[in-house]
C-alpha atoms as a PDB file:
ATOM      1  CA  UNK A   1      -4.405   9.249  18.749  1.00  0.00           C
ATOM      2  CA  UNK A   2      -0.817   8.369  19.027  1.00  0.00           C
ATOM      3  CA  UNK A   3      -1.283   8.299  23.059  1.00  0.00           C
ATOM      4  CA  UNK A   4      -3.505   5.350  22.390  1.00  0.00           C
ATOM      5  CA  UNK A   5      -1.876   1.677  22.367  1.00  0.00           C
ATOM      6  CA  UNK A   6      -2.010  -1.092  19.943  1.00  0.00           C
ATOM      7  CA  UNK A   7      -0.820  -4.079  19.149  1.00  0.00           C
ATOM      8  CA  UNK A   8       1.156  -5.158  16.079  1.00  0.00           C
ATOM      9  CA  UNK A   9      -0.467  -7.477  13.907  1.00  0.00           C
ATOM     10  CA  UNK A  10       0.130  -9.231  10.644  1.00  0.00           C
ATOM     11  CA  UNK A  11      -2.327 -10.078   9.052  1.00  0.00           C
ATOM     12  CA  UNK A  12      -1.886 -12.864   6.317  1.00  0.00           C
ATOM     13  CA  UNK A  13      -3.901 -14.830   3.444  1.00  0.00           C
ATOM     14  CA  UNK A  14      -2.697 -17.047   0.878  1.00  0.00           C
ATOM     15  CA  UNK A  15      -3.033 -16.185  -2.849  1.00  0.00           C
ATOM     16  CA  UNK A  16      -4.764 -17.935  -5.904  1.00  0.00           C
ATOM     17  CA  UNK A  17      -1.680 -18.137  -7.095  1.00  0.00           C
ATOM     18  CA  UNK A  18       0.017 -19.604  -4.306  1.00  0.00           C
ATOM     19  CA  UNK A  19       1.681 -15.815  -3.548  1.00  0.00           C
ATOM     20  CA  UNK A  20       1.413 -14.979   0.374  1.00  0.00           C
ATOM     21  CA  UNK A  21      -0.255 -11.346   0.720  1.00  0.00           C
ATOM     22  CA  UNK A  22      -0.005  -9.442   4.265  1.00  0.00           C
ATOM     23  CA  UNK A  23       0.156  -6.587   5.817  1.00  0.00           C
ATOM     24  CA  UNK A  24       1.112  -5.073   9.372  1.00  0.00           C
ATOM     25  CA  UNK A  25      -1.993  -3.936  11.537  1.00  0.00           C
ATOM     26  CA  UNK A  26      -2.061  -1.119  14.112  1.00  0.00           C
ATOM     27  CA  UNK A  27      -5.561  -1.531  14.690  1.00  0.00           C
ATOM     28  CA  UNK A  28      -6.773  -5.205  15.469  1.00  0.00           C
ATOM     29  CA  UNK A  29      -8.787  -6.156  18.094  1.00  0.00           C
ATOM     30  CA  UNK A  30     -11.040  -8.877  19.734  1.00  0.00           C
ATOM     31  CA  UNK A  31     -15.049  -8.262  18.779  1.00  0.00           C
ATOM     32  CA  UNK A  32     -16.988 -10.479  19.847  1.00  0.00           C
ATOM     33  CA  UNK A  33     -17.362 -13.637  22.158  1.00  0.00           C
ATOM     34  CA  UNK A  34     -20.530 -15.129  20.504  1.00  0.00           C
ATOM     35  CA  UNK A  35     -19.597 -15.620  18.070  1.00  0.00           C
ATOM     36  CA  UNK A  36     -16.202 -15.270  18.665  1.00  0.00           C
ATOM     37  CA  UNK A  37     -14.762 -12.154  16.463  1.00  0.00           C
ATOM     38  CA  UNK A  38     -11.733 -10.455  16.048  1.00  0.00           C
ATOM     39  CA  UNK A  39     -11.561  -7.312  13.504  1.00  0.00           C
ATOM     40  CA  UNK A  40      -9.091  -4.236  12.288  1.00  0.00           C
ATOM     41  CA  UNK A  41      -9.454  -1.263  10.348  1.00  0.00           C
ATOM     42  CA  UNK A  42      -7.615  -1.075   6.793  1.00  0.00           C
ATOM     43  CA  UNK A  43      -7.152   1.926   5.046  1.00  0.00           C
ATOM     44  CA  UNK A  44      -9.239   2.472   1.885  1.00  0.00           C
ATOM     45  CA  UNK A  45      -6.196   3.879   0.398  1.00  0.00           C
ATOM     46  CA  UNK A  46      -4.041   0.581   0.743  1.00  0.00           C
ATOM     47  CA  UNK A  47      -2.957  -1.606  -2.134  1.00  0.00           C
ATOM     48  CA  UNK A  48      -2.936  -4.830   0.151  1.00  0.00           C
ATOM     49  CA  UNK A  49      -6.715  -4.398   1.570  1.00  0.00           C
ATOM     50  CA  UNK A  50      -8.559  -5.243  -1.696  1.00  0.00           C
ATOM     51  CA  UNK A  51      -6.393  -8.213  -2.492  1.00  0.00           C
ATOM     52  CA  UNK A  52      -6.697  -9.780   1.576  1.00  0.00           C
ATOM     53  CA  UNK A  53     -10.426  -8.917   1.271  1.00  0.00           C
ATOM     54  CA  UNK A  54     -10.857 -10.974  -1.630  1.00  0.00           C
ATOM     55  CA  UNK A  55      -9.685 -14.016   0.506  1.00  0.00           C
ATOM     56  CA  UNK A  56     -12.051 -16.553   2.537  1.00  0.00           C
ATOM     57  CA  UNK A  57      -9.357 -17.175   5.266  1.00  0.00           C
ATOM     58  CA  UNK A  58      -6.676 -15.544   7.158  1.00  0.00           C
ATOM     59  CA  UNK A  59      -4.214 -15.732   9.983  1.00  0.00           C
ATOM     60  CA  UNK A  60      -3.605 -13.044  12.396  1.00  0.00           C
ATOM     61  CA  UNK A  61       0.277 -13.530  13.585  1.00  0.00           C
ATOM     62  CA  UNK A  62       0.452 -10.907  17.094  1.00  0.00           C
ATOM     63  CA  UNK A  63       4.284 -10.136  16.762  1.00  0.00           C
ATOM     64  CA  UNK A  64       6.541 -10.570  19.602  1.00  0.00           C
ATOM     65  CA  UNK A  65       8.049  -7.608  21.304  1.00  0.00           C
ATOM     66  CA  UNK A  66      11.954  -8.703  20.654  1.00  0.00           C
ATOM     67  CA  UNK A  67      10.571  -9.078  16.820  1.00  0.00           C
ATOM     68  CA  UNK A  68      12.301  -6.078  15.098  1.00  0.00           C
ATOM     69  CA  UNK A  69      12.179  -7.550  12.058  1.00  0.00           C
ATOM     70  CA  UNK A  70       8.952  -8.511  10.689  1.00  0.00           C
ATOM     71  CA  UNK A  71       7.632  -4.898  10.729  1.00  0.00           C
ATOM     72  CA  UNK A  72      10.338  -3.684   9.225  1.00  0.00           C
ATOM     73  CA  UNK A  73       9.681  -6.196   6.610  1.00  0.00           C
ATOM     74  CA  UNK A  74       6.294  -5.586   6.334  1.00  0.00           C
ATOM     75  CA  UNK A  75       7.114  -1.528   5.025  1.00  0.00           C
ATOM     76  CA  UNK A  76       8.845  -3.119   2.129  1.00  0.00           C
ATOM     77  CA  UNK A  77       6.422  -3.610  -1.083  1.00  0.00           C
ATOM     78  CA  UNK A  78       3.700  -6.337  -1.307  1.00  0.00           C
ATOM     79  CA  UNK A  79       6.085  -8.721  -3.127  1.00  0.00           C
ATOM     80  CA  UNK A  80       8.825  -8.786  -0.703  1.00  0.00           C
ATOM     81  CA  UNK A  81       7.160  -8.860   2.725  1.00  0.00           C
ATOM     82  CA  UNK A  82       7.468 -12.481   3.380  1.00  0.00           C
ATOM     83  CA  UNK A  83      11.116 -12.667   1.945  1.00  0.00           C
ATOM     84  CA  UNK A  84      12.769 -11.389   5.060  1.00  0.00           C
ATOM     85  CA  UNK A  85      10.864 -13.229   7.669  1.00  0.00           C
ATOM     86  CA  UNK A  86      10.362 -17.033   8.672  1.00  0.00           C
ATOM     87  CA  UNK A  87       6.726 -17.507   7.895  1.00  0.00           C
ATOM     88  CA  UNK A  88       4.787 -20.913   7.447  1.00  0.00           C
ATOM     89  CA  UNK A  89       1.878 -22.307   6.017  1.00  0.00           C
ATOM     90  CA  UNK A  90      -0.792 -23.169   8.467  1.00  0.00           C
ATOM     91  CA  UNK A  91      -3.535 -25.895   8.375  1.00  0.00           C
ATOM     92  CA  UNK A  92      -5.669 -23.727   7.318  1.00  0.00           C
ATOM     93  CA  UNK A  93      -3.417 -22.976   3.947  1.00  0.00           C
ATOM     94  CA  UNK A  94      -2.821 -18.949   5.382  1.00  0.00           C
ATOM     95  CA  UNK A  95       0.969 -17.779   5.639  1.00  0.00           C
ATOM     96  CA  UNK A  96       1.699 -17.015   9.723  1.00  0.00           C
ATOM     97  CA  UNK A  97       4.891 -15.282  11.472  1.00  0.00           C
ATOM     98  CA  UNK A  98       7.066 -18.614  12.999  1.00  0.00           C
ATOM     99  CA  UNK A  99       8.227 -16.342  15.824  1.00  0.00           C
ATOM    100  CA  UNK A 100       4.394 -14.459  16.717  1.00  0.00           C
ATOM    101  CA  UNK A 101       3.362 -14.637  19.937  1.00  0.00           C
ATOM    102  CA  UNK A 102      -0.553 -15.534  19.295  1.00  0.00           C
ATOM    103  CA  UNK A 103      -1.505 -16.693  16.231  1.00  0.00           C
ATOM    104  CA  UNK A 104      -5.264 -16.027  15.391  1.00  0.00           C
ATOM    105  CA  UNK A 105      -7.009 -18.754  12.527  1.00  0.00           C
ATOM    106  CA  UNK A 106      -9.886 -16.506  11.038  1.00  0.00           C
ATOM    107  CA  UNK A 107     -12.375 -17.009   7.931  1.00  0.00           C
ATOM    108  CA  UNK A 108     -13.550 -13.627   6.732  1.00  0.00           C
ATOM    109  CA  UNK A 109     -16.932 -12.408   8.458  1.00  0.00           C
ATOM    110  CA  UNK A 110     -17.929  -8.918   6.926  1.00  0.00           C
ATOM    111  CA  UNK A 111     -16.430  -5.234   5.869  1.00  0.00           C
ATOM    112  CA  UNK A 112     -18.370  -2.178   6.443  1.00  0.00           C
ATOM    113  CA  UNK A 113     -17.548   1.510   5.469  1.00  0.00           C
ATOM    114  CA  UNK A 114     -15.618   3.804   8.315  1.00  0.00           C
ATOM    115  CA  UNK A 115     -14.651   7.239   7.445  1.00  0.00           C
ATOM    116  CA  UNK A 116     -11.446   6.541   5.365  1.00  0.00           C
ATOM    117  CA  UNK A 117     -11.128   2.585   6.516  1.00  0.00           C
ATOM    118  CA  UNK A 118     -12.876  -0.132   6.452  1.00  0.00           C
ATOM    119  CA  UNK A 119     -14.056  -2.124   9.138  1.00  0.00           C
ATOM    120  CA  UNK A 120     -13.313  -5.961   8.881  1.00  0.00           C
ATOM    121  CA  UNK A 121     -14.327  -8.865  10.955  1.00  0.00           C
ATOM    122  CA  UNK A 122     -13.501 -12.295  11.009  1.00  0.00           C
ATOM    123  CA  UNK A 123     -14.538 -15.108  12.641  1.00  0.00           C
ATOM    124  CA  UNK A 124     -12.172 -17.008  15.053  1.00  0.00           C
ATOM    125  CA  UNK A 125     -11.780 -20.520  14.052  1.00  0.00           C
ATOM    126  CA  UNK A 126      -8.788 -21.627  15.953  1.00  0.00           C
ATOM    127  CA  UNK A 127      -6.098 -20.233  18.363  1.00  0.00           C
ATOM    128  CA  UNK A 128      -2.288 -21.040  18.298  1.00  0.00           C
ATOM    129  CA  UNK A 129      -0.159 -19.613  21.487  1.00  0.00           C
ATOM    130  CA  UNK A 130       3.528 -20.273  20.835  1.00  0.00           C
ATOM    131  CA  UNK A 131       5.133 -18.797  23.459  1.00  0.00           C
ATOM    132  CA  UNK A 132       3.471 -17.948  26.635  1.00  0.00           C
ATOM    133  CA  UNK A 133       6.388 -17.062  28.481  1.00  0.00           C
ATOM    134  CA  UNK A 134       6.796 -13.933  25.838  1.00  0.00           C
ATOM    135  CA  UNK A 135       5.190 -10.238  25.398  1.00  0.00           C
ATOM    136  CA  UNK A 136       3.172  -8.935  22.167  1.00  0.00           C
ATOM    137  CA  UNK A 137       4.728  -5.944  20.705  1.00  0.00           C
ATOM    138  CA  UNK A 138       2.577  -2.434  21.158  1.00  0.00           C
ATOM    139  CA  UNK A 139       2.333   0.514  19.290  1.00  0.00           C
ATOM    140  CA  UNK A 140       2.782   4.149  20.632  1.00  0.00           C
ATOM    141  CA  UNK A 141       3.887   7.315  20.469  1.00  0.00           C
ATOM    142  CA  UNK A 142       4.551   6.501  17.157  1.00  0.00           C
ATOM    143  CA  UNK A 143       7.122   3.853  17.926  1.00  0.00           C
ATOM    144  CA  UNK A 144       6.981   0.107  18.727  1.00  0.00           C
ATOM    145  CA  UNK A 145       7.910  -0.810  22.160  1.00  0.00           C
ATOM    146  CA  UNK A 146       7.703  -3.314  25.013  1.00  0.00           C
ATOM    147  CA  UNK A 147       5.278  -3.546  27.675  1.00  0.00           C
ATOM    148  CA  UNK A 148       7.155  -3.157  31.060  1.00  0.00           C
ATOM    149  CA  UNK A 149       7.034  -5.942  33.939  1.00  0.00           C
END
């Protein structure tokens, strides 16, 4: 599967305790148009999946292709992701990437079992571009890279 392209993803909820919790996404995608949905697939062995699943809303930040940062940030434990990166709190109280290309408002849909993952939808609220003029970052080969023009 490492032929296969994806885009790099954080995905992002706030806390009860006011903590940002995240983690990088290899496997997000748009769902549905009516209503609109957007999903991934998190590993059922991941420490971050229970605690975003037990959170109502969360942002989807679709990382730039210059950003070498943030995913390199986003290997780092739970507690230290967000140190390393400018991040912000959106109106929707959810922790997004200041430098993403798309960022994706979402309140959680529903999970369902696949294989080894789980399958988890959300449902678009609102969209934030915030720079059109710039590429999202893709997956491959088992490195990030850029999208040629």
């Amino acid at each position: 599967m490492r032929h296969l392209p994806t885009s790099v993803v954080v995905a992002a909820g706030m806390s009860p305790t006011g903590e940002p919790v995240g983690m990088l996404l290899g496997s997000f995608t748009s769902v549905s148009l009516d209503p609109l949905l957007v999903g991934f697939l998190g590993d059922d062995n991941s420490t971050t999946l229970p605690a975003l699943l037990a959170l109502d809303h969360w942002t989807f930040s679709v990382l730039a292709d210059d950003d070498d940062l943030t995913p390199d940030a986003f290997r780092l434990p739970r507690s230290e992701r967000f140190d390393k990166v400018k991040w912000s709190i959106t109106q929707y109280n959810t922790p997004a990437i200041d430098n993403a290309v798309l960022t994706i408002h979402t309140r959680k849909h529903s999970t369902a079992p696949a294989g080894d993952h789980r399958l988890v939808l959300a449902e678009v609220l609102d969209t934030t571009i915030l720079d059109a003029t710039r590429s999202p970052m893709i997956h491959v080969h088992g490195r990030m890279t850029r999208i040629a023009h």
